[in-house]
C-alpha atoms as a PDB file:
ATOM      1  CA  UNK A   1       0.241 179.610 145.084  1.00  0.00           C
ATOM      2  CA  UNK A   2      -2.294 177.320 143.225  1.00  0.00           C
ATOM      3  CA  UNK A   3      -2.910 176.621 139.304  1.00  0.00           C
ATOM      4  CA  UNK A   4      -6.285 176.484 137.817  1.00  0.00           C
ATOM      5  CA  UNK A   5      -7.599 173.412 137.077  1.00  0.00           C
ATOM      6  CA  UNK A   6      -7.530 171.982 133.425  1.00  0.00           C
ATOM      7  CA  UNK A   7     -10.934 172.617 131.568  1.00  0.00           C
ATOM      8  CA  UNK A   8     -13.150 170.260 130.917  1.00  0.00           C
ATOM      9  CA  UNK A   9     -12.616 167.568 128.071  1.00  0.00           C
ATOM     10  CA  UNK A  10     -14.896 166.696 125.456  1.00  0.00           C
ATOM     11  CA  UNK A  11     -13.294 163.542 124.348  1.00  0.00           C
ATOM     12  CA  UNK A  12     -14.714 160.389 125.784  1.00  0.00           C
ATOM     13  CA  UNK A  13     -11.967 158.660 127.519  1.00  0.00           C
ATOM     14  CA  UNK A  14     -12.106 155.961 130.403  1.00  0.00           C
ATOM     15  CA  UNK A  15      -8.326 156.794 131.420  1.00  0.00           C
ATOM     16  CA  UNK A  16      -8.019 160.761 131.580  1.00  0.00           C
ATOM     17  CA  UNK A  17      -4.229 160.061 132.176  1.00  0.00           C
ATOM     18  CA  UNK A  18      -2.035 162.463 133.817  1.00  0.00           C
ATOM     19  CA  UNK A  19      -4.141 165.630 135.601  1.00  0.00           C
ATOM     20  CA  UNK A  20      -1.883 168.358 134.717  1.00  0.00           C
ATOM     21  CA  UNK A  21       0.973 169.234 131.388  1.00  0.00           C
ATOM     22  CA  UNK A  22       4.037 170.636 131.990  1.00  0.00           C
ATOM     23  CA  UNK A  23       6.125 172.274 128.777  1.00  0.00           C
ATOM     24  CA  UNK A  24       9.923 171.928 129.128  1.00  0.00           C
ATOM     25  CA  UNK A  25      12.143 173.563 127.395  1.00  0.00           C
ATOM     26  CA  UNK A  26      15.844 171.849 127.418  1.00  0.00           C
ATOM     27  CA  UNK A  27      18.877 170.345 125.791  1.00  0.00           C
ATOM     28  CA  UNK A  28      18.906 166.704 124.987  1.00  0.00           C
ATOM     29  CA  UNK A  29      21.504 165.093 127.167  1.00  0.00           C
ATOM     30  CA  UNK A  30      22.469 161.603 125.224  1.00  0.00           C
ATOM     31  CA  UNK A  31      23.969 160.509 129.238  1.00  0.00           C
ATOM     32  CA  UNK A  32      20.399 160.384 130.325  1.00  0.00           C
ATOM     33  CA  UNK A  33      21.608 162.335 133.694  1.00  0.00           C
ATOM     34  CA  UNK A  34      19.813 165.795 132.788  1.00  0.00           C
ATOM     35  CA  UNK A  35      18.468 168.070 130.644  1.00  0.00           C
ATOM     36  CA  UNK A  36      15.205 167.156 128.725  1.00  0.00           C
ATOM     37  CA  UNK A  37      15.558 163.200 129.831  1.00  0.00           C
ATOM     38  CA  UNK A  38      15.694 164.373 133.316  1.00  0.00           C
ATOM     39  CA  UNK A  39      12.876 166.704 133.048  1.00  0.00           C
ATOM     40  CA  UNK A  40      10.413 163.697 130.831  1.00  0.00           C
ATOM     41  CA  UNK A  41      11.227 160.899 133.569  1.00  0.00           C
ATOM     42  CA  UNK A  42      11.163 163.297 136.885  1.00  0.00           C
ATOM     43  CA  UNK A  43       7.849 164.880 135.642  1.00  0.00           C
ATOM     44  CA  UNK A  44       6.133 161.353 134.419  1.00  0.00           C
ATOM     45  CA  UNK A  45       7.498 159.540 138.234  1.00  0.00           C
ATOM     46  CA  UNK A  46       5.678 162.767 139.827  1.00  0.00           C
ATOM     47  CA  UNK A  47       2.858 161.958 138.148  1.00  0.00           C
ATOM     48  CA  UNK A  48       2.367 165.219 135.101  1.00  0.00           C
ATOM     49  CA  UNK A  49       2.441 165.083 131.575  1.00  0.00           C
ATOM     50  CA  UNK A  50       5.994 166.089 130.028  1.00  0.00           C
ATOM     51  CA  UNK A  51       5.584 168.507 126.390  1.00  0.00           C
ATOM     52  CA  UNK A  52       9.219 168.637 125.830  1.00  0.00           C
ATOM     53  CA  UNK A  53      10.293 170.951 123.888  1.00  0.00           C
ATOM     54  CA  UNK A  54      13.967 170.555 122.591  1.00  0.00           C
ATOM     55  CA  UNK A  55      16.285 173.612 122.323  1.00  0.00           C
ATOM     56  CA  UNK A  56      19.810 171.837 121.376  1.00  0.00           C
ATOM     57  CA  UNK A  57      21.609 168.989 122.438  1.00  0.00           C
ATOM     58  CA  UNK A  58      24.663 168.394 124.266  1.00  0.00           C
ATOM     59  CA  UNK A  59      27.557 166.086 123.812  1.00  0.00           C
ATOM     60  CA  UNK A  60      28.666 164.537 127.147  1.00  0.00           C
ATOM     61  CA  UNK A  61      29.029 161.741 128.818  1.00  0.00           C
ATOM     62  CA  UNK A  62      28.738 161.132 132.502  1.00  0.00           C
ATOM     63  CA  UNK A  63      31.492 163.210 133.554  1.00  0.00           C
ATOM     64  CA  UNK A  64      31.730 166.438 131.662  1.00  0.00           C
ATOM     65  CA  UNK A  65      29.967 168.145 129.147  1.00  0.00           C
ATOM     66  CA  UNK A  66      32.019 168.234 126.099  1.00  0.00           C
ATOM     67  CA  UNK A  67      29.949 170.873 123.635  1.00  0.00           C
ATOM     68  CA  UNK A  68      26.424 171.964 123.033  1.00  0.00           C
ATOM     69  CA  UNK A  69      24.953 172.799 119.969  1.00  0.00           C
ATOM     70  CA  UNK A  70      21.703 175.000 119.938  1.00  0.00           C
ATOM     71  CA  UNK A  71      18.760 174.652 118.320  1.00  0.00           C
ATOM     72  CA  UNK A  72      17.317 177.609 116.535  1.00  0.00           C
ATOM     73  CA  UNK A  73      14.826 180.105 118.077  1.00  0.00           C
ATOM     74  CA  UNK A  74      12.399 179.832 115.264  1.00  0.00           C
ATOM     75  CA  UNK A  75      12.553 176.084 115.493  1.00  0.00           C
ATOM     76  CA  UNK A  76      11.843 175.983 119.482  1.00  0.00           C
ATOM     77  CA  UNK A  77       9.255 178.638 119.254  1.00  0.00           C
ATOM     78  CA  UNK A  78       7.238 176.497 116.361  1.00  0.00           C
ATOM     79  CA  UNK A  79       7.603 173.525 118.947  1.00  0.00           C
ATOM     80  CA  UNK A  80       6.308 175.068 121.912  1.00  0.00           C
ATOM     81  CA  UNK A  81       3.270 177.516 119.832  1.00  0.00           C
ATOM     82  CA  UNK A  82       1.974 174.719 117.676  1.00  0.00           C
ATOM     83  CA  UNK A  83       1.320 172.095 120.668  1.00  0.00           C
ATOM     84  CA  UNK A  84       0.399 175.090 123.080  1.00  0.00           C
ATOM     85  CA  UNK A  85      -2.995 175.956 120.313  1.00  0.00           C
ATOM     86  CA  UNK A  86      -3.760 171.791 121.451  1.00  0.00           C
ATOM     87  CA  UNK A  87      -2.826 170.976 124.936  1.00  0.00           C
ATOM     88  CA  UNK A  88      -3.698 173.654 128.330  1.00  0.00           C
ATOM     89  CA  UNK A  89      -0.057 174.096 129.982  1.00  0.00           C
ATOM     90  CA  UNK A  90      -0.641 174.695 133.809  1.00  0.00           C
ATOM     91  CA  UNK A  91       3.847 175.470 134.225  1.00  0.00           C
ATOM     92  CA  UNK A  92       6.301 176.338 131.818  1.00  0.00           C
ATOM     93  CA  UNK A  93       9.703 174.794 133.223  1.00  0.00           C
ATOM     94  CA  UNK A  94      12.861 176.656 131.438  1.00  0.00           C
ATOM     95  CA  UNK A  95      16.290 174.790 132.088  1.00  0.00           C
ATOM     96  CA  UNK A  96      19.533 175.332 129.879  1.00  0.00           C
ATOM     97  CA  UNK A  97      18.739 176.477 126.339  1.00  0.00           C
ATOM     98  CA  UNK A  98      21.954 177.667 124.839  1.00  0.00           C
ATOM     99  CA  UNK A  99      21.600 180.904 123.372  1.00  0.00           C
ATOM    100  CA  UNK A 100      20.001 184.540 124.585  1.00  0.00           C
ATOM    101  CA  UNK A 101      18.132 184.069 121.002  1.00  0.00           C
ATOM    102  CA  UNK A 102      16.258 181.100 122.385  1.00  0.00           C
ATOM    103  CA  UNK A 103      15.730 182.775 126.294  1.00  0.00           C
ATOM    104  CA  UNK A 104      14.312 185.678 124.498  1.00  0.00           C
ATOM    105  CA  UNK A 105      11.816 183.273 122.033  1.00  0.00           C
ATOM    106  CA  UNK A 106      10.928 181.126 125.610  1.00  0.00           C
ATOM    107  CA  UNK A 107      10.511 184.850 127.204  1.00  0.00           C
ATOM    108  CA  UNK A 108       7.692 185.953 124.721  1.00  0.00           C
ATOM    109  CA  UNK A 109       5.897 182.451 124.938  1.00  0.00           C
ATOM    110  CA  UNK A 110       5.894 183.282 128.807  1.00  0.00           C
ATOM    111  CA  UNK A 111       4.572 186.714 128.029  1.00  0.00           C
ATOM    112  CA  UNK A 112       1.743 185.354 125.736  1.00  0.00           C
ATOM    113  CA  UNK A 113       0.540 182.795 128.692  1.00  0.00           C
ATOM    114  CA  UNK A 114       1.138 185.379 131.625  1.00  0.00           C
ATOM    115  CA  UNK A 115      -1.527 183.446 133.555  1.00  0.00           C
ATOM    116  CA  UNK A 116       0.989 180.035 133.277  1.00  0.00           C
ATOM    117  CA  UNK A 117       3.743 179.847 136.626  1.00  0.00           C
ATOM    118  CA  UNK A 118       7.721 179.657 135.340  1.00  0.00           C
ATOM    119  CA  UNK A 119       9.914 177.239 137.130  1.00  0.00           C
ATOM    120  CA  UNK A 120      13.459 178.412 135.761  1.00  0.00           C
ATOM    121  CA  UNK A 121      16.461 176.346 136.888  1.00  0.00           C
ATOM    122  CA  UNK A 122      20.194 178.211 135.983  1.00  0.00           C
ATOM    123  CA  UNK A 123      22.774 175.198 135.871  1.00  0.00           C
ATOM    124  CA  UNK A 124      26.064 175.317 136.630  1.00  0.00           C
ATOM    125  CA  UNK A 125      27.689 176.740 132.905  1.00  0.00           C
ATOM    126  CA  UNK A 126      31.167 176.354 133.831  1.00  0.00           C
ATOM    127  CA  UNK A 127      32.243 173.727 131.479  1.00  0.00           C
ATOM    128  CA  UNK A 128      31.300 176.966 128.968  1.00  0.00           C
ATOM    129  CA  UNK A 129      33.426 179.583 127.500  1.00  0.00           C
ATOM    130  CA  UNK A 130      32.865 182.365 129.749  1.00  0.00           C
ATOM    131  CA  UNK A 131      32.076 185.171 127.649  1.00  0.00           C
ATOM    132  CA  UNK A 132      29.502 182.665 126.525  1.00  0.00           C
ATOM    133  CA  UNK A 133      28.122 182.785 130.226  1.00  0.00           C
ATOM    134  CA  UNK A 134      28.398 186.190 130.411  1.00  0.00           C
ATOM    135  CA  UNK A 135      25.796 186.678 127.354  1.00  0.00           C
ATOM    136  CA  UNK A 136      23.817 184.026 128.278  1.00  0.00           C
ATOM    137  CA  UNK A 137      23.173 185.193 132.209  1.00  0.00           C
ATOM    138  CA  UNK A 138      23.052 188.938 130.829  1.00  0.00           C
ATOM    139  CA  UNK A 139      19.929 187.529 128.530  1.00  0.00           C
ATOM    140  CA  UNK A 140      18.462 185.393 131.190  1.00  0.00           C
ATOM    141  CA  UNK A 141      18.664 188.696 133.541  1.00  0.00           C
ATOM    142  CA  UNK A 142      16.825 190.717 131.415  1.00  0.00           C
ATOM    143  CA  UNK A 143      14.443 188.791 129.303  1.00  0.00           C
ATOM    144  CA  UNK A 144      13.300 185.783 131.782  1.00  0.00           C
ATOM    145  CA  UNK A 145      13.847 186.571 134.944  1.00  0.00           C
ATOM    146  CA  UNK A 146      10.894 189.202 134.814  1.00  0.00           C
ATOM    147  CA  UNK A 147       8.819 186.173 133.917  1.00  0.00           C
ATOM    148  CA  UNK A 148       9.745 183.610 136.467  1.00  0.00           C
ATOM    149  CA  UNK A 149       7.863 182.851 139.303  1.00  0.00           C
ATOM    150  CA  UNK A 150      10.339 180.650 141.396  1.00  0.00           C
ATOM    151  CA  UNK A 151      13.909 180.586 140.130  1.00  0.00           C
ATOM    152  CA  UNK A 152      15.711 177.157 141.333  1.00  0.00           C
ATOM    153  CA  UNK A 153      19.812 176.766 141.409  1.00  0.00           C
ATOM    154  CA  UNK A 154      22.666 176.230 143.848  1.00  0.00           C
ATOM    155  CA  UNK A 155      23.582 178.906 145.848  1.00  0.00           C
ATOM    156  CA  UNK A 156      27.718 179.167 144.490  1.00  0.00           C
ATOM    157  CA  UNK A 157      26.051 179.418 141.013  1.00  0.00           C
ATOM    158  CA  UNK A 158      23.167 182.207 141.928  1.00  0.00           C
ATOM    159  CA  UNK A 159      25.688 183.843 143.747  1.00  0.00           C
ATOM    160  CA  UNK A 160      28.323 184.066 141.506  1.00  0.00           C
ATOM    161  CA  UNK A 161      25.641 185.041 138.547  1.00  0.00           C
ATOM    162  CA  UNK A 162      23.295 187.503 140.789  1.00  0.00           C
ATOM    163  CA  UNK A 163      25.517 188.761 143.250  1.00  0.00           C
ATOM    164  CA  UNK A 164      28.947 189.442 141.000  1.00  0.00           C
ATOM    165  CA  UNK A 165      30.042 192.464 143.347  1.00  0.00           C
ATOM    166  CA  UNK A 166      29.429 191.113 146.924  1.00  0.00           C
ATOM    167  CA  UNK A 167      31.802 192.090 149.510  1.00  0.00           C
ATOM    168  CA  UNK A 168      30.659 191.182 152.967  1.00  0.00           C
ATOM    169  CA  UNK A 169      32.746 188.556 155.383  1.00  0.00           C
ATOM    170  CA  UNK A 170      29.727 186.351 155.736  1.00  0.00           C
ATOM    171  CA  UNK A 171      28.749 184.416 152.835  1.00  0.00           C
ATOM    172  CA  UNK A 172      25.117 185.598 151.141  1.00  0.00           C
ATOM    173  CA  UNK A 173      22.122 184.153 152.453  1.00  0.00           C
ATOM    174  CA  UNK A 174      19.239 182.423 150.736  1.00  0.00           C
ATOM    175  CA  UNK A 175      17.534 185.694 151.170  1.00  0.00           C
ATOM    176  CA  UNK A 176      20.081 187.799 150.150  1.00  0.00           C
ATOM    177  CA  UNK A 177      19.715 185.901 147.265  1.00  0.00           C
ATOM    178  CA  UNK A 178      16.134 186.374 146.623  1.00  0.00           C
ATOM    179  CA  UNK A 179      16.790 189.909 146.759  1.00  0.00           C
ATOM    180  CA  UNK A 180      18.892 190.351 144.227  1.00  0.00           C
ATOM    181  CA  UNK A 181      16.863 188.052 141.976  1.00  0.00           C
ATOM    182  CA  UNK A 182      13.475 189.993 143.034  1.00  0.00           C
ATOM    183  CA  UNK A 183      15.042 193.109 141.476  1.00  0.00           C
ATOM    184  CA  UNK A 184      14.362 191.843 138.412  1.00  0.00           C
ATOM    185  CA  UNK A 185      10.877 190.845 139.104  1.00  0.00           C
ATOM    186  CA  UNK A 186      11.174 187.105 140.637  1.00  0.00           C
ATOM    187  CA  UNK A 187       8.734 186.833 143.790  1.00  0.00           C
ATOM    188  CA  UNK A 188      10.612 183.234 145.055  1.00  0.00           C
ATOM    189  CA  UNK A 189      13.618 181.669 144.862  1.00  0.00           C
ATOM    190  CA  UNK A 190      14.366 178.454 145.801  1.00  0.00           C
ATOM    191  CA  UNK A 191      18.313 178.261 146.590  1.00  0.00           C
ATOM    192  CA  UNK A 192      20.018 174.408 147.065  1.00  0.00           C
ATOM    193  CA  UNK A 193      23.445 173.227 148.415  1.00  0.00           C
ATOM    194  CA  UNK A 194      23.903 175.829 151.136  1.00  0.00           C
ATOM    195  CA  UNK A 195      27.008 174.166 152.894  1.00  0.00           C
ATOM    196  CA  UNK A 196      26.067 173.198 156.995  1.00  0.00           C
ATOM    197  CA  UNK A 197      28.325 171.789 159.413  1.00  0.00           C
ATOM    198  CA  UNK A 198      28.910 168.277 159.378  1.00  0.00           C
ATOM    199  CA  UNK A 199      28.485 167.100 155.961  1.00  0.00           C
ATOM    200  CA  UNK A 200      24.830 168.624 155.762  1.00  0.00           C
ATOM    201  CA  UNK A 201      23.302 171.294 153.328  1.00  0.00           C
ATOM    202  CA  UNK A 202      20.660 173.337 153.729  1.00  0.00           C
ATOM    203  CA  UNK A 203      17.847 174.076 151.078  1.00  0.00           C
ATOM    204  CA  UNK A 204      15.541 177.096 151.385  1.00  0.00           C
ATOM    205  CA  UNK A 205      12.805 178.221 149.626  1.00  0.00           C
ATOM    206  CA  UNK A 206      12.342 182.261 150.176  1.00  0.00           C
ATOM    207  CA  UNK A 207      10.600 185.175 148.942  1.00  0.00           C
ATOM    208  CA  UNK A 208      12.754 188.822 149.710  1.00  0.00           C
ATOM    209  CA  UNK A 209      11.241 189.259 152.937  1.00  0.00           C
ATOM    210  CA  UNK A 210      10.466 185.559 154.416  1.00  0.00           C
ATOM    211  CA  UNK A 211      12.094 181.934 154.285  1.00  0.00           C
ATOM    212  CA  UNK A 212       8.661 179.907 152.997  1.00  0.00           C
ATOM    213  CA  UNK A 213      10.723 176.251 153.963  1.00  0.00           C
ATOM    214  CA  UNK A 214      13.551 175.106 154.976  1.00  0.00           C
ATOM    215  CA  UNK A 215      15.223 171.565 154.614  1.00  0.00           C
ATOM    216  CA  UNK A 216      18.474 170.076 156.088  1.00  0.00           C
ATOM    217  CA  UNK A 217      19.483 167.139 154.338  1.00  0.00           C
ATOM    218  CA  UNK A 218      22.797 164.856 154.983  1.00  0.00           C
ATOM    219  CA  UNK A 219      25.200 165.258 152.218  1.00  0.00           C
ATOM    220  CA  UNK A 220      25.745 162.115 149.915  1.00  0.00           C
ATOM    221  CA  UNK A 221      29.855 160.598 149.203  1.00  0.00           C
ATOM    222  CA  UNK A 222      28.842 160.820 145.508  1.00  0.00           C
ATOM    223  CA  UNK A 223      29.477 163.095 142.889  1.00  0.00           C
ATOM    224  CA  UNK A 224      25.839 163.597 140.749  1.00  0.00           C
ATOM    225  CA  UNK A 225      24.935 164.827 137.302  1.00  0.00           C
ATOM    226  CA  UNK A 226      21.214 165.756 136.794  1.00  0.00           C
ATOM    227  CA  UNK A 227      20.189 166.498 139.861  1.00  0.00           C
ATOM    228  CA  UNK A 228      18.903 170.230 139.400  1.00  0.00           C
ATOM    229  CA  UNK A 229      16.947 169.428 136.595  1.00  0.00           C
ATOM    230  CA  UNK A 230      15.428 166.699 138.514  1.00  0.00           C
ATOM    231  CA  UNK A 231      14.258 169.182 141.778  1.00  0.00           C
ATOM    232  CA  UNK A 232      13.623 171.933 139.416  1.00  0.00           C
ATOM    233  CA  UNK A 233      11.444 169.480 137.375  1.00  0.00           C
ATOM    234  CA  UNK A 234       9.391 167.866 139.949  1.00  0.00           C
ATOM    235  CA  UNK A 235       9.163 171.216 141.395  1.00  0.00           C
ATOM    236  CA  UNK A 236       6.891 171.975 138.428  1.00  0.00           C
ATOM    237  CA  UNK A 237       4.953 168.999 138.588  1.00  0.00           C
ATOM    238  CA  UNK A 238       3.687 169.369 141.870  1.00  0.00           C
ATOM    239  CA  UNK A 239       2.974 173.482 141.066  1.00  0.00           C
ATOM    240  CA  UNK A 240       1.422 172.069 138.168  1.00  0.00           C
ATOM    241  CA  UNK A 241      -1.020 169.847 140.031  1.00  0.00           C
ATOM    242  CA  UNK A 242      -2.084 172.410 142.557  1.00  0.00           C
ATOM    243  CA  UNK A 243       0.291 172.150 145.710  1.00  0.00           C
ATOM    244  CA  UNK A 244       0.893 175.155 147.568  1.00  0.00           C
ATOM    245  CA  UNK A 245       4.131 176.210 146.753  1.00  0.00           C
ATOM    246  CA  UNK A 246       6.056 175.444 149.879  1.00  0.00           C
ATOM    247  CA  UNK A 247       4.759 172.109 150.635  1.00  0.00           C
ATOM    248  CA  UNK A 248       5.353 171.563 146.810  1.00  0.00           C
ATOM    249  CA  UNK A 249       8.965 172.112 147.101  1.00  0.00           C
ATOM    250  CA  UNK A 250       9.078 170.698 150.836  1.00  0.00           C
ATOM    251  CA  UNK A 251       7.786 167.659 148.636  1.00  0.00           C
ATOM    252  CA  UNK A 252      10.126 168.346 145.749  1.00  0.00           C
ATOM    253  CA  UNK A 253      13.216 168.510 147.624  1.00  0.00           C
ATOM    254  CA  UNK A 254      12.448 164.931 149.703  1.00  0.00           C
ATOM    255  CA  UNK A 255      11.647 163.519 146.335  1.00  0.00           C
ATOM    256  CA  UNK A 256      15.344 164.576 145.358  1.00  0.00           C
ATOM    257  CA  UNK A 257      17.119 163.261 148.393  1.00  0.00           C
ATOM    258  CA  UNK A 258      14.933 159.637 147.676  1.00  0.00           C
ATOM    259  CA  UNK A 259      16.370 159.883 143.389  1.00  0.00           C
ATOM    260  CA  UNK A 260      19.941 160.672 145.054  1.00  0.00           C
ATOM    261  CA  UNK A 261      20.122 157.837 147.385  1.00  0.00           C
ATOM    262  CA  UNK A 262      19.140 155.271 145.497  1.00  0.00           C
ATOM    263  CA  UNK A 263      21.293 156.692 142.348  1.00  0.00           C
ATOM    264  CA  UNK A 264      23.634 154.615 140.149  1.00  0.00           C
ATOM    265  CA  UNK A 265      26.558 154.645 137.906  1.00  0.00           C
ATOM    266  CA  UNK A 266      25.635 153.559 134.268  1.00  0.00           C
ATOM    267  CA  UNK A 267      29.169 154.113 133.035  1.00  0.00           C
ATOM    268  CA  UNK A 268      32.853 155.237 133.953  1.00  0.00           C
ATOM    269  CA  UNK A 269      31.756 158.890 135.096  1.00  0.00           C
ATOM    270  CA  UNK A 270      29.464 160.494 138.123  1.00  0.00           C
ATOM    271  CA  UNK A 271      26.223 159.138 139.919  1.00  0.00           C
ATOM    272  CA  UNK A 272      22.750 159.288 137.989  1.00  0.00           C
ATOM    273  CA  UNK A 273      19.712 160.521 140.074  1.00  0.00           C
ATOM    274  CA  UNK A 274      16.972 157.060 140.139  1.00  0.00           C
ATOM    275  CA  UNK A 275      14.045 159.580 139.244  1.00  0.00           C
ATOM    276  CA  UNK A 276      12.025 156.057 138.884  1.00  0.00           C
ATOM    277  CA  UNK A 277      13.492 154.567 142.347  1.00  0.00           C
ATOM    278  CA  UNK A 278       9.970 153.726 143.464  1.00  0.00           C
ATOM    279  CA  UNK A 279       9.499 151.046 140.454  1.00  0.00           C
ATOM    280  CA  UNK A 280      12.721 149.209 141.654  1.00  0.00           C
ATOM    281  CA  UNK A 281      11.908 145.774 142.395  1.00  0.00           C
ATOM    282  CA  UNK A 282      11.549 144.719 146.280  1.00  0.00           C
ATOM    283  CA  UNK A 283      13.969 146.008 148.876  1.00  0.00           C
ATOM    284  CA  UNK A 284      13.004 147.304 152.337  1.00  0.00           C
ATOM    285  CA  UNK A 285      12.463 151.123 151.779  1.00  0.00           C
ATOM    286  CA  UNK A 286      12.733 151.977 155.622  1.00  0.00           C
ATOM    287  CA  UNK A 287      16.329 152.950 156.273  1.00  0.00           C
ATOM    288  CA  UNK A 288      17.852 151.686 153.677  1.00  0.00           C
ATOM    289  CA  UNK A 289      22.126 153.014 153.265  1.00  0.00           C
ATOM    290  CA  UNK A 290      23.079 154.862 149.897  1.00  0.00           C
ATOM    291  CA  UNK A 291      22.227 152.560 147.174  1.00  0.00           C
ATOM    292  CA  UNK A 292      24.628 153.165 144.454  1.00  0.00           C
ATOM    293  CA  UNK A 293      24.620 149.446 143.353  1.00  0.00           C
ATOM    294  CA  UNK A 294      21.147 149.718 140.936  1.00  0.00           C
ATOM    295  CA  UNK A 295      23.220 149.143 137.520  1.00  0.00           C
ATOM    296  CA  UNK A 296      24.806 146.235 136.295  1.00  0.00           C
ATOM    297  CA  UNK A 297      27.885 148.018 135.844  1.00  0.00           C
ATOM    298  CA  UNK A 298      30.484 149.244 138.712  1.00  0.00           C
ATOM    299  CA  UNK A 299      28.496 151.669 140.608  1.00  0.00           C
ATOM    300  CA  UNK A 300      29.426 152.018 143.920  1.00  0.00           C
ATOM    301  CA  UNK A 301      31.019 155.620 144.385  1.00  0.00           C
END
């Protein structure tokens, strides 16, 4: 999977900048853990141009999410359209925008730039009411999923939203995953947290009928906020600047593990992905042990 490269400027510039533009479309998180924040910083350390476009905002601190309160669709769709007519988009990113009015606005922007990829991350919504979920899944089914190109999310969330009904002994596979979300119309699916033995999880990138990559990592004594934004966000950078879709998420996925091991605690609640870790001053990058201690505050988990 490649993306075309931007055209041509005419504007006489000795620093070009960033090669590639990414559009987000998210909920500000004030915690600075995830949503649009995540999405700015993740994309700008991996090297793309962030055009955020905000769909609502949250209220939350570190721990839980406390409310959300959505942006209209008229007001995200005048976002996105009127700085889509100046900049070229090479992705379209999608993470949590709070209503099926706003997935269904996002959905015909995707329509009218068919030729632009759709990294779509699903969060875990259960700090939501759940007939709230139940709408908001429903819409995502039907309006954006045909549109996505690689859906991103942990595998107890995709399960529980695309496989409601399964019954088997064995617990669903990344590919039995893929194959529920391919039914309506997503070629790859890129499923996170799969629990292995001895504190590992697994991470695999798959279409229906073949695993593209798959990464074992060691799992981290910390509980994180932000970090699916953070994958799904570099994810789209590197799409965005032309890697091949698994080594893109291959490189995604690493550049994850590297945010969540050097993470910190800015306040009383969880861990905070470093999604600027390499601009840390100093420190011997070889082997270093889970660095927790970045803040000021008390951050060792």
């Amino acid at each position: 999977m490649s993306v075309s490269p931007l055209p041509v400027s005419d504007h006489d510039t000795e620093d070009e900048g960033p090669a590639a533009c990414v559009m987000v479309f998210n909920a500000n998180d004030p915690s600075g853990a995830g949503g649009i924040t995540a999405d700015i910083t993740a994309l700008a350390s991996v090297g793309t141009h962030a055009l955020p476009v905000v769909t609502g905002a949250y209220s939350r601190d570190t721990s839980e999410v406390i409310d959300h309160y959505c942006m209209d669709d008229e007001a995200v769709t005048e976002q996105a359209r009127t700085i889509l007519e100046d900049v070229p988009v090479q992705v379209f990113k999608v993470g949590f925008v709070g209503s099926p009015e706003n997935l269904s606005a996002i959905a015909a922007l995707a329509s009218d730039y068919a030729d632009v990829p759709v990294v779509g991350y699903m969060p875990d919504l259960s700090w939501w009411r759940e007939d709230q979920i139940d709408l908001y899944q429903e819409a995502y089914t039907e309006l954006l999923l045909p549109q996505t190109t690689v859906l991103v999310g942990n595998h107890s969330t995709l399960v529980r939203w695309l496989l409601p009904d399964w019954t088997s002994d064995r617990n669903p596979s990344a590919r039995d995953i893929a194959r529920a979300a391919s039914e309506f119309g997503v070629p790859y699916t890129l499923v996170t947290g799969i629990p292995l033995p001895d504190q590992y999880i697994e991470n695999v990138l798959c279409s229906p009928a073949a695993v593209l990559c798959s990464n074992k990592f060691e799992r981290f004594e910390a509980v994180f906020t932000g970090a699916g934004d953070t994958l799904s966000a570099a994810l789209a950078a590197l799409i965005a600047s032309g890697v091949e879709l698994a080594e893109a998420a291959t490189e995604a996925l690493a550049y994850l593990d590297r945010c969540l091991h050097n993470g910190f605690r800015p306040g009383m609640g969880n861990v905070i992905p470093d999604r600027l870790f390499w601009a840390q001053p100093d420190g011997d990058d070889e082997t270093p042990e889970s660095n927790f201690e970045i803040s000021p505050n008390d951050t060792r988990h």
